[in-house]
Structure formats: structure tokens, C-alpha cells
N, C-alpha and C. Protein backbone atom coordinates (compact mmCIF):
# COMPACT_ATOMS: atom_id res chain seq x y z
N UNK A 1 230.39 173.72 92.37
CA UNK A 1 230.01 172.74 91.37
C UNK A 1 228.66 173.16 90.80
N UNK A 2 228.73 173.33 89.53
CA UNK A 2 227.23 173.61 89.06
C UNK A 2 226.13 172.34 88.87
N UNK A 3 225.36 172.37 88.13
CA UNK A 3 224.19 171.14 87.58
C UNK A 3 225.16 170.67 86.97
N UNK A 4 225.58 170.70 85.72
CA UNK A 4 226.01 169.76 85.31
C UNK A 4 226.88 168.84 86.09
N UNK A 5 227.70 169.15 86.51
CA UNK A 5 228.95 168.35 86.97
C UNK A 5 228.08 167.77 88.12
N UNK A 6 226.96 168.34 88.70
CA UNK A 6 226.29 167.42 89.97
C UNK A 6 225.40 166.50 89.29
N UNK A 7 225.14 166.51 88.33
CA UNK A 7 224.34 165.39 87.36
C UNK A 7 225.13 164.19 86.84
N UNK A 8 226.36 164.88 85.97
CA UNK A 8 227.46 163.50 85.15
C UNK A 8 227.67 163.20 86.49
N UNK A 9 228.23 163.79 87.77
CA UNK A 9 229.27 162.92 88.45
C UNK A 9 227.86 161.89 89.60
N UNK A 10 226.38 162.56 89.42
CA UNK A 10 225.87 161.71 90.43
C UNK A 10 225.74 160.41 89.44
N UNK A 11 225.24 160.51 88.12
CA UNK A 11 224.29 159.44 87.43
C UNK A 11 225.23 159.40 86.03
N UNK A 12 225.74 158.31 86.19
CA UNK A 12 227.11 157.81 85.41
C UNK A 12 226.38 157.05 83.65
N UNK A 13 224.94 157.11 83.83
CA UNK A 13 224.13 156.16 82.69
C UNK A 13 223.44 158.00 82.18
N UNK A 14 224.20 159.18 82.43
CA UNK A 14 223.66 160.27 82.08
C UNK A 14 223.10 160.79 80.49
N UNK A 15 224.22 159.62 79.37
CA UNK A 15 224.54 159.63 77.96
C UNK A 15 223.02 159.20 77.69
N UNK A 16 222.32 158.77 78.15
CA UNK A 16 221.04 157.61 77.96
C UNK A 16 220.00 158.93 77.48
N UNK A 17 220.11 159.99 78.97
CA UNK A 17 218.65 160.76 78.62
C UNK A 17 219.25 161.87 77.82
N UNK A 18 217.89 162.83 77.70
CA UNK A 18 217.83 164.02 76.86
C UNK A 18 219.32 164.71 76.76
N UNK A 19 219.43 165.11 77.80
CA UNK A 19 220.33 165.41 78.51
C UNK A 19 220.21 165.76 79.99
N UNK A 20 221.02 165.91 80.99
CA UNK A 20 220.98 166.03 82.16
C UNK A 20 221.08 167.53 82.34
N UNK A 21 221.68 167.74 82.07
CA UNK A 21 221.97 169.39 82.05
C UNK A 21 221.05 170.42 81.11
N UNK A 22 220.49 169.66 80.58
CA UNK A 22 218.98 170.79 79.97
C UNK A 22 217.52 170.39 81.39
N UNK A 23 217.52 169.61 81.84
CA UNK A 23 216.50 169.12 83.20
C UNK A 23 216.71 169.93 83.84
N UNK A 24 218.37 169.54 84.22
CA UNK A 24 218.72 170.71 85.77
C UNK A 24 218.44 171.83 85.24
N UNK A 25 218.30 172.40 84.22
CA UNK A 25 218.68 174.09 84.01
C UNK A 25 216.73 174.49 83.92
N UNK A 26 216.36 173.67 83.66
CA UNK A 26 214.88 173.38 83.27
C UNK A 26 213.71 173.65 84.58
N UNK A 27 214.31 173.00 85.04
CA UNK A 27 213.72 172.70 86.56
C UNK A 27 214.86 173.03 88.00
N UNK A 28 213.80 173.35 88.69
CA UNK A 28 214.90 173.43 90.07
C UNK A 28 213.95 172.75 90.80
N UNK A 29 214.93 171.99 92.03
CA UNK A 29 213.95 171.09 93.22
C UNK A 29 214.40 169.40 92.88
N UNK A 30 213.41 168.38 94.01
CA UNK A 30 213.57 167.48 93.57
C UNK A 30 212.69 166.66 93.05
N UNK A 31 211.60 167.78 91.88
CA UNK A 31 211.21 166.98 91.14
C UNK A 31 211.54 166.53 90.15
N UNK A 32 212.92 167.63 89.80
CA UNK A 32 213.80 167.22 88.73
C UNK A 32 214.76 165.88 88.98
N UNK A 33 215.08 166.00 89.95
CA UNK A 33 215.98 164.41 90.56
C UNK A 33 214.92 163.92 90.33
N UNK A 34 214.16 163.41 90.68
CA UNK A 34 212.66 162.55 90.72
C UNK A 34 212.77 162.00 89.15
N UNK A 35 212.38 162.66 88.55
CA UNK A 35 212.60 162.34 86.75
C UNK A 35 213.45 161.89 86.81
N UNK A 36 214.88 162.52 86.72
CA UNK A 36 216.29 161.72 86.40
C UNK A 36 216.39 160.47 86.93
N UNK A 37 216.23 160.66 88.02
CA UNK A 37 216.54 158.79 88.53
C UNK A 37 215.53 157.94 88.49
N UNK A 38 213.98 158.37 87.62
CA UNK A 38 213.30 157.48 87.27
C UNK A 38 213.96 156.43 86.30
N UNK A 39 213.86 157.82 85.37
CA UNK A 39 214.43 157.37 83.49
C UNK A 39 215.67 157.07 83.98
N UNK A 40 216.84 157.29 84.45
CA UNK A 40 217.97 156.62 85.19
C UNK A 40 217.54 154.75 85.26
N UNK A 41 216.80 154.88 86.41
CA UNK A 41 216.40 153.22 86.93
C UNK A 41 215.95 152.76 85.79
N UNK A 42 215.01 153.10 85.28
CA UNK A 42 214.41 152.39 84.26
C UNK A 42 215.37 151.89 82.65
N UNK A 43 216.19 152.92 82.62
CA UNK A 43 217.04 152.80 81.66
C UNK A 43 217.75 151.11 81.97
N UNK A 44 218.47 151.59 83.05
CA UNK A 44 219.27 150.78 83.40
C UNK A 44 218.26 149.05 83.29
N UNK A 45 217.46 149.22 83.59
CA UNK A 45 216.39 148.40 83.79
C UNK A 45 216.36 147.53 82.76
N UNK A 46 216.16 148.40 81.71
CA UNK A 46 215.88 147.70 80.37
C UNK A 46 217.60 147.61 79.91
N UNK A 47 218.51 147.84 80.41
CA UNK A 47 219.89 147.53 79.57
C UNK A 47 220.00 146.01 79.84
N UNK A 48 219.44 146.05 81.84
CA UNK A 48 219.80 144.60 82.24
C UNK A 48 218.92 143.69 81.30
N UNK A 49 217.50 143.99 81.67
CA UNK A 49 216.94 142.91 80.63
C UNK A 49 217.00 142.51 78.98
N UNK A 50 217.79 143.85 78.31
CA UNK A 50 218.19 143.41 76.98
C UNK A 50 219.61 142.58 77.57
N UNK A 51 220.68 142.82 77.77
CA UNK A 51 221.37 141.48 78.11
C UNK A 51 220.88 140.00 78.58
N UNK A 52 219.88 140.26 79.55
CA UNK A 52 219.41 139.22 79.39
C UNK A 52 218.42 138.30 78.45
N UNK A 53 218.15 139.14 77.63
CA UNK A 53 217.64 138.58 76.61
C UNK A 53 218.39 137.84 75.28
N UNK A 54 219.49 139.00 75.39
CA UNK A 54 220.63 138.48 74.30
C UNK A 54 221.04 137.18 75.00
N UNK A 55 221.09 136.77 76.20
CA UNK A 55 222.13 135.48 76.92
C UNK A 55 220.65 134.50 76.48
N UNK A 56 219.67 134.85 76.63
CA UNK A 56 219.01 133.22 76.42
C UNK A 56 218.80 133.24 75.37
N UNK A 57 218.64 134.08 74.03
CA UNK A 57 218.86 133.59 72.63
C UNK A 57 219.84 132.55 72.38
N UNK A 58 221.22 133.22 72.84
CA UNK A 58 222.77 132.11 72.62
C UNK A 58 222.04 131.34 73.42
N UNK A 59 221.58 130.49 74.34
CA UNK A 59 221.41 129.40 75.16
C UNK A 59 220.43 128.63 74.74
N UNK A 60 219.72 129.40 73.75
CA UNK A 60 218.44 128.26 72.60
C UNK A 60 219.20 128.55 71.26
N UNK A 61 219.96 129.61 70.99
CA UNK A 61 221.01 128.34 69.65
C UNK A 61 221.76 127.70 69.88
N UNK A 62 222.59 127.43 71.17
CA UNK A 62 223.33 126.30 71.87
C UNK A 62 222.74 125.23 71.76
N UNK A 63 221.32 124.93 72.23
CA UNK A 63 220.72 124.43 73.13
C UNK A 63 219.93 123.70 71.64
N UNK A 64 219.63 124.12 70.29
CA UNK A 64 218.69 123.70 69.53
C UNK A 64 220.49 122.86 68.37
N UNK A 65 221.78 123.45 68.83
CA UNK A 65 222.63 123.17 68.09
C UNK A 65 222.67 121.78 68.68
N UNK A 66 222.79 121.71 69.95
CA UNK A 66 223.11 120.28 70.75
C UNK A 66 221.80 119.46 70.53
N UNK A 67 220.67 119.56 70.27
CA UNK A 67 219.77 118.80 69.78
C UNK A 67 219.89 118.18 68.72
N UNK A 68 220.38 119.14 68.23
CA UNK A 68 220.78 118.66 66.34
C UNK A 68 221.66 117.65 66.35
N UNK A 69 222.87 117.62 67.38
CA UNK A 69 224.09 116.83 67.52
C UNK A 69 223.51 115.66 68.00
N UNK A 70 222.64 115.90 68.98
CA UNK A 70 222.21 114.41 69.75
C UNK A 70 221.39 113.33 68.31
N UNK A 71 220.84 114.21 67.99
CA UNK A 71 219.80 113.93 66.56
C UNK A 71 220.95 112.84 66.05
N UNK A 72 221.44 113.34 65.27
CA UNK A 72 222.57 112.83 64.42
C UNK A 72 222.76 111.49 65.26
N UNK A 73 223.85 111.94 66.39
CA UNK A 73 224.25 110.65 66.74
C UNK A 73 223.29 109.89 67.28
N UNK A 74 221.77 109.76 67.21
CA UNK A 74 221.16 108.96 67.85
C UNK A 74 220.61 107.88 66.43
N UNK A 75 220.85 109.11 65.02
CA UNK A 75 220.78 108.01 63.89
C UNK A 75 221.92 107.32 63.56
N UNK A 76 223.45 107.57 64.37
CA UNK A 76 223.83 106.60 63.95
C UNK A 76 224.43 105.63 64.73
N UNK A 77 223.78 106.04 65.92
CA UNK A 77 223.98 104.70 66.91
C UNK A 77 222.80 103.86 66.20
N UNK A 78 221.84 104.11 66.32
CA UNK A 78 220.53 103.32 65.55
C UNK A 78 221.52 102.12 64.61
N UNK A 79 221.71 103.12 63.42
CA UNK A 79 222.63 102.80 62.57
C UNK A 79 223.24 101.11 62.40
N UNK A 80 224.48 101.75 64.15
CA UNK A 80 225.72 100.63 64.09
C UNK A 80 224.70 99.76 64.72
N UNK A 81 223.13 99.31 65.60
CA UNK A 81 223.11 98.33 66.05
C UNK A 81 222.91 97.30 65.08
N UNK A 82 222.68 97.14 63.98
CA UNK A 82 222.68 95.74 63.21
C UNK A 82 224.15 95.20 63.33
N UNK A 83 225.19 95.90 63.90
CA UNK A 83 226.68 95.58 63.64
C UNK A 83 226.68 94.44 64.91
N UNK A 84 225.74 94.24 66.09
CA UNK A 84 225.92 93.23 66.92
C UNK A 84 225.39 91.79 66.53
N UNK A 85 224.36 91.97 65.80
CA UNK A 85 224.19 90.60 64.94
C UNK A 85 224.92 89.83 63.83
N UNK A 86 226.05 90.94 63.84
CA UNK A 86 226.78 90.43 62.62
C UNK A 86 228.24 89.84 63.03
N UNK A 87 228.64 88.86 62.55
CA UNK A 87 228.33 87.96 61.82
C UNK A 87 227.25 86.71 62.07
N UNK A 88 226.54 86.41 61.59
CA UNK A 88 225.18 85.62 62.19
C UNK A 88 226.20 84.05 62.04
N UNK A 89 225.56 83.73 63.22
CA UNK A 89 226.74 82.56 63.44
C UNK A 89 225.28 81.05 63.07
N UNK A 90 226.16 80.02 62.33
CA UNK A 90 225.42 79.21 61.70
C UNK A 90 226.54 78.03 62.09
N UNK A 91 226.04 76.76 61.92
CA UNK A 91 226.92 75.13 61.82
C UNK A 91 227.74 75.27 61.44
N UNK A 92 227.96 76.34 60.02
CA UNK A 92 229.53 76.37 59.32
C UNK A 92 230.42 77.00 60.14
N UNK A 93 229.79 77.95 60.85
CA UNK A 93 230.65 79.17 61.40
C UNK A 93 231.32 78.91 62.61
N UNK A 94 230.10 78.77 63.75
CA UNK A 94 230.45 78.38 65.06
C UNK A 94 229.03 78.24 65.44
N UNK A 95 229.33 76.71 66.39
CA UNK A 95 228.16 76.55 67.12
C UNK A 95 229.03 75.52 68.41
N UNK A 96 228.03 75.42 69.46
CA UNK A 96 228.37 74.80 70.60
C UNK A 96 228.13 76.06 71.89
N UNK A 97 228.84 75.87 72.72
CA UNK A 97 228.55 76.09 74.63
C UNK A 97 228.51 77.45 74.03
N UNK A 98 229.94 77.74 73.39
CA UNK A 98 230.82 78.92 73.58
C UNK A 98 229.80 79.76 72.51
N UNK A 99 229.51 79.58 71.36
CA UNK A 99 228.29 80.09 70.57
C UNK A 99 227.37 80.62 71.35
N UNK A 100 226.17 79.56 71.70
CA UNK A 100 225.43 79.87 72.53
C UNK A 100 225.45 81.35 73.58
N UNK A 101 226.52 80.93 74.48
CA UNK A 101 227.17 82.14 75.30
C UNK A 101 227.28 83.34 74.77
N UNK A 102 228.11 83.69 73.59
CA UNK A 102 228.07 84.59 72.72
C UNK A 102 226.51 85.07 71.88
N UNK A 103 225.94 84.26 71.75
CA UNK A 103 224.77 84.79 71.23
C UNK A 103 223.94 85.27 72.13
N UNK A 104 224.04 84.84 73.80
CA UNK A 104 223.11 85.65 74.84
C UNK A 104 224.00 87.05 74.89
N UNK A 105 225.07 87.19 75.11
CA UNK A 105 225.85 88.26 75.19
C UNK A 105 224.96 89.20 73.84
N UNK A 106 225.02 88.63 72.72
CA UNK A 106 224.62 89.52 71.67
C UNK A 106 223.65 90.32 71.93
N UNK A 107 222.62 89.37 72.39
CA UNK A 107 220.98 89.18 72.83
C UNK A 107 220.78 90.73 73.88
N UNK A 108 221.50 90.12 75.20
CA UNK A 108 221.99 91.73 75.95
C UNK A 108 222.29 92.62 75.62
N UNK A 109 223.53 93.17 74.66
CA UNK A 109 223.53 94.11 73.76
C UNK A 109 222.51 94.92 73.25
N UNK A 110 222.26 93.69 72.47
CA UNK A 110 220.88 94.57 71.51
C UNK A 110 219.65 95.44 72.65
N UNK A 111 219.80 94.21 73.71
CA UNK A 111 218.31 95.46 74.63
C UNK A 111 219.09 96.65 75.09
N UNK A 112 220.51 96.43 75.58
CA UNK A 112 220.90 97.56 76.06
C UNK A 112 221.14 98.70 74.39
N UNK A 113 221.54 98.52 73.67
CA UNK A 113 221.30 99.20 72.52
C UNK A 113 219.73 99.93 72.69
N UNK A 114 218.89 99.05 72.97
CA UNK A 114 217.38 99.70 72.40
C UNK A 114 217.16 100.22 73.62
N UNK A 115 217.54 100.07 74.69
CA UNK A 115 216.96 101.30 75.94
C UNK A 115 218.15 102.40 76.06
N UNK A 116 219.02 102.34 75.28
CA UNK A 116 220.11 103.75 75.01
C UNK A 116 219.26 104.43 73.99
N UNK A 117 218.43 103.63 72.77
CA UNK A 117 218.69 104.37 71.70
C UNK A 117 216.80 104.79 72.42
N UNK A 118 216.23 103.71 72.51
CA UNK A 118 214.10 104.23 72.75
C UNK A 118 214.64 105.04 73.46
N UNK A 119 215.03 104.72 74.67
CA UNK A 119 214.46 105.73 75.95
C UNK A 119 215.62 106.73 76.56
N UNK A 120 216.77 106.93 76.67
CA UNK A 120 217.37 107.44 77.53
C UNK A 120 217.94 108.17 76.28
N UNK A 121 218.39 108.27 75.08
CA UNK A 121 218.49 109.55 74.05
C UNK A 121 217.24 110.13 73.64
N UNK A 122 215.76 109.38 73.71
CA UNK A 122 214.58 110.48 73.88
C UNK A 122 214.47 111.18 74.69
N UNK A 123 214.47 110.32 76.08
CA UNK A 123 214.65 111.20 77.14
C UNK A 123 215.09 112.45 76.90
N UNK A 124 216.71 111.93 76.92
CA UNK A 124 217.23 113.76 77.00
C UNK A 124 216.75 114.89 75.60
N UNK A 125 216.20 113.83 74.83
CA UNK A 125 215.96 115.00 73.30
C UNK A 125 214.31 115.36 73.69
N UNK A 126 213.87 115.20 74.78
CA UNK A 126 212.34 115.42 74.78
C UNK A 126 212.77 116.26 76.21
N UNK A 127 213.53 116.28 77.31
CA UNK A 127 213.91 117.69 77.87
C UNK A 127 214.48 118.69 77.27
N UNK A 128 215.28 118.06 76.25
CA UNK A 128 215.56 119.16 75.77
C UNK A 128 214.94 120.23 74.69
N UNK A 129 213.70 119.85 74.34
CA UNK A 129 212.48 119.85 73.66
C UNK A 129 211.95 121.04 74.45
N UNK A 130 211.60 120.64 75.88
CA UNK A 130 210.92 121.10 76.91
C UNK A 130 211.45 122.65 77.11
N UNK A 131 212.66 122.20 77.06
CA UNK A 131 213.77 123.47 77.87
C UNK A 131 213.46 124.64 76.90
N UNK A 132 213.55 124.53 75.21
CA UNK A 132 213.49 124.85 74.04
C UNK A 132 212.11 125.36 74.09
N UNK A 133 211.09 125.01 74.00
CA UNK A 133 209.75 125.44 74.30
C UNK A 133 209.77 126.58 75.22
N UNK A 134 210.40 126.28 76.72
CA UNK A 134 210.34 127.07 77.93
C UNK A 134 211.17 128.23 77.52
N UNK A 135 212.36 128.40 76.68
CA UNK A 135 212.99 129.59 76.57
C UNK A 135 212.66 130.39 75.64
N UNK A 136 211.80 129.74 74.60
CA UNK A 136 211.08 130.55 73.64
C UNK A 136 210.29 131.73 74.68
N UNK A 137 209.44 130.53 75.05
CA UNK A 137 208.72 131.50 75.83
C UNK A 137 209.05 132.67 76.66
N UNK A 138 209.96 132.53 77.59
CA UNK A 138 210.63 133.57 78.09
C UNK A 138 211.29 134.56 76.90
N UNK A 139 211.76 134.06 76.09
CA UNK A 139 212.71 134.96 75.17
C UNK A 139 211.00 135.91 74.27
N UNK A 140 210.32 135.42 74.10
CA UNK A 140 208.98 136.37 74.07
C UNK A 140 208.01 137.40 75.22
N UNK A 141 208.50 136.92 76.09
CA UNK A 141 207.61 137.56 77.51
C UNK A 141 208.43 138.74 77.46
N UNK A 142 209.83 138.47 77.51
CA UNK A 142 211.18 139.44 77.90
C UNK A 142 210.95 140.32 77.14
N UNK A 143 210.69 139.94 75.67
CA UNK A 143 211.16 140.91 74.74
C UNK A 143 209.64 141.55 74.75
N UNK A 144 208.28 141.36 75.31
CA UNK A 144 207.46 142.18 75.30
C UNK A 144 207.28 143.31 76.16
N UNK A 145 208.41 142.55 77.91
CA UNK A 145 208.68 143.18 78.69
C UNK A 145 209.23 145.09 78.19
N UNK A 146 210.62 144.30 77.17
CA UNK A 146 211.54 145.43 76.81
C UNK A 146 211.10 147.00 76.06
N UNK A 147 210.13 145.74 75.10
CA UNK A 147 209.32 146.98 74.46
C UNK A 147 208.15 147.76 75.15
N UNK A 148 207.55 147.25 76.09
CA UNK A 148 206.77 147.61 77.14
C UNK A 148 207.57 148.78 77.57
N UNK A 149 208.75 148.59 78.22
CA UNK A 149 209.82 149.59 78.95
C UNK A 149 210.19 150.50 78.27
N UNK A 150 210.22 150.43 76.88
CA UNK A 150 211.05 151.29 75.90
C UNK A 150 209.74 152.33 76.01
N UNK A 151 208.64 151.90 75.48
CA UNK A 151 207.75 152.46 75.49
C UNK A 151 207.56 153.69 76.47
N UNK A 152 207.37 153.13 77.78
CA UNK A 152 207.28 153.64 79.35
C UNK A 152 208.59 154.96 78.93
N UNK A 153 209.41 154.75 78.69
CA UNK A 153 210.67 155.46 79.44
C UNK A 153 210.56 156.89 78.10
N UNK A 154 210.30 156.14 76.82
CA UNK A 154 210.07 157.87 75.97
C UNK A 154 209.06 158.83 76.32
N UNK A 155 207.70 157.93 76.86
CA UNK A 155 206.99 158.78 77.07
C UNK A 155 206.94 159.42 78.42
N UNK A 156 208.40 158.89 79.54
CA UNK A 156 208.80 159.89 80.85
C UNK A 156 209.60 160.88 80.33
N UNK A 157 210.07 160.60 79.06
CA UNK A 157 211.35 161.75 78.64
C UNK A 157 210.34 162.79 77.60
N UNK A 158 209.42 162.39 77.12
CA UNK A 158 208.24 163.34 76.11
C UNK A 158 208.01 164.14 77.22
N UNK A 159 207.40 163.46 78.55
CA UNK A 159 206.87 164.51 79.62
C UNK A 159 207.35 165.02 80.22
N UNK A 160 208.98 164.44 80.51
CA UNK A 160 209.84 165.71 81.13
C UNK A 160 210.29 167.09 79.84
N UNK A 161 210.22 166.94 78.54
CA UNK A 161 210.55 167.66 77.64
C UNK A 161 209.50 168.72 77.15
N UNK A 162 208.54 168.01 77.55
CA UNK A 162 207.21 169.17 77.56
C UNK A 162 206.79 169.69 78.65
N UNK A 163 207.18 169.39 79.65
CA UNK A 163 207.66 170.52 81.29
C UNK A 163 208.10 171.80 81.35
N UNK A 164 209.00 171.84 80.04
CA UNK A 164 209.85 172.64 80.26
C UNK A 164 209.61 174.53 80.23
């Protein structure tokens, strides 16, 4: 088996560098492995973290789409609560026990309306606020990470290419 075939068949991410088979022919020993499975690891390194970068983009346009949705329906729950006061009941309409009764029922409604609509749809639109903030951030650290790495890994392949 020569270099090449001991290079493609050890390091399967071989397409990535210069080539494998100009190193081996370049160098003998294992300072040449040494290089390869740096830029190897590191490659790989940065493939994982660009996937992972691509997955939390989709998960803050998911994530800013479902905000939008909550948005909406929180204006039009808002909206339907005048629909529990209605029809406003008067002497002509209905009055007595059974009125009364019905108008505390209304009465309940409406607070449970206003602690769905104040607090427990802010709630979740102000974590989800949070979450949105927090993945920006990561989706910036990552991507300074990547270019950091990109960086790192040409200038191991400049210095293995000027070795030669």
C-alpha cells in the first residue's frame, strides 16, 4: 500500500485538505500525520459547529415565527373579550336571581380573560423574548468561533505548504 491509499483509507474527511498525497510525498515521519490529523480534527471541528450553527438559526426563525403567532392571537383574544359583556343586560332584558348570577359569572370571565391575556401570554412572549436574545447571542459567539477556526486551519495548511 503506498501514501496515498494509507491517507484516503486512514482519514475519510481527506477531500477537505491540500491534498493528502502531496504531504505524504512531501514529508516522511510523523510529523506529517501530526499536520494531517490536526487540519483533519479541526476541519471536522468546524463542519460540526457550522451545523450547529445552521440548527439554531432555524430555531430563532421558528422561534421569532411562533412569537409572531402568539402576537396575533393575543390581539385577538384581547379583541373577543368585550364579547363577555355583551349583551349588557338591563330591566328590559333580564334582571332578577338568575341575572345577577350570570353577571358574576361574566364578572369571572373577564378576570380570567385579563390574567390569560396581562400575564400568562406575556409571560410566555417575554421567555420567549429571552430565549431570542440568548440565541442571538450564541448564533454570534459560534459564528465568531467558526471564523476564528477557518482562520486557524488555512494558516496550518499555508504552513504545511510552505514546508515543503
Amino acid at each position: 500500500m503506498d501514501h496515498q491509499d494509507l491517507f484516503t483509507n486512514s482519514f475519510p474527511y481527506s477531500g477537505k485538505l491540500y491534498t493528502g498525497y502531496y504531504f505524504c510525498h512531501a514529508f516522511s515521519g510523523s510529523e506529517v500525520l501530526k499536520m494531517i490529523g490536526s487540519i483533519l480534527g479541526e476541519t471536522l471541528a468546524l463542519d460540526i459547529m457550522k451545523v450547529d450553527l445552521s440548527m439554531k438559526k432555524e430555531f430563532l426563525a421558528e422561534l421569532k415565527a411562533c412569537r409572531a403567532e402568539l402576537k396575533a392571537d393575543k390581539t385577538e383574544f384581547s379583541d373577543s373579550k368585550k364579547m363577555i359583556t355583551e349583551p349588557e343586560l338591563t330591566s328590559h332584558t333580564w334582571q332578577g336571581s338568575l341575572a345577577e348570577s350570570f353577571e358574576r359569572i361574566r364578572k369571572n370571565m373577564k378576570a380570567s380573560f385579563h390574567d390569560i391575556e396581562g400575564k400568562q401570554i406575556s409571560d410566555v412572549l417575554e421567555k420567549i423574548d429571552e430565549r431570542i436574545k440568548a440565541l442571538n447571542g450564541e448564533i454570534h459567539s459560534l459564528g465568531q468561533e467558526i471564523r476564528s477556526l477557518e482562520r486557524k486551519i488555512e494558516r496550518e495548511k499555508k504552513e504545511a505548504r510552505n514546508k515543503e
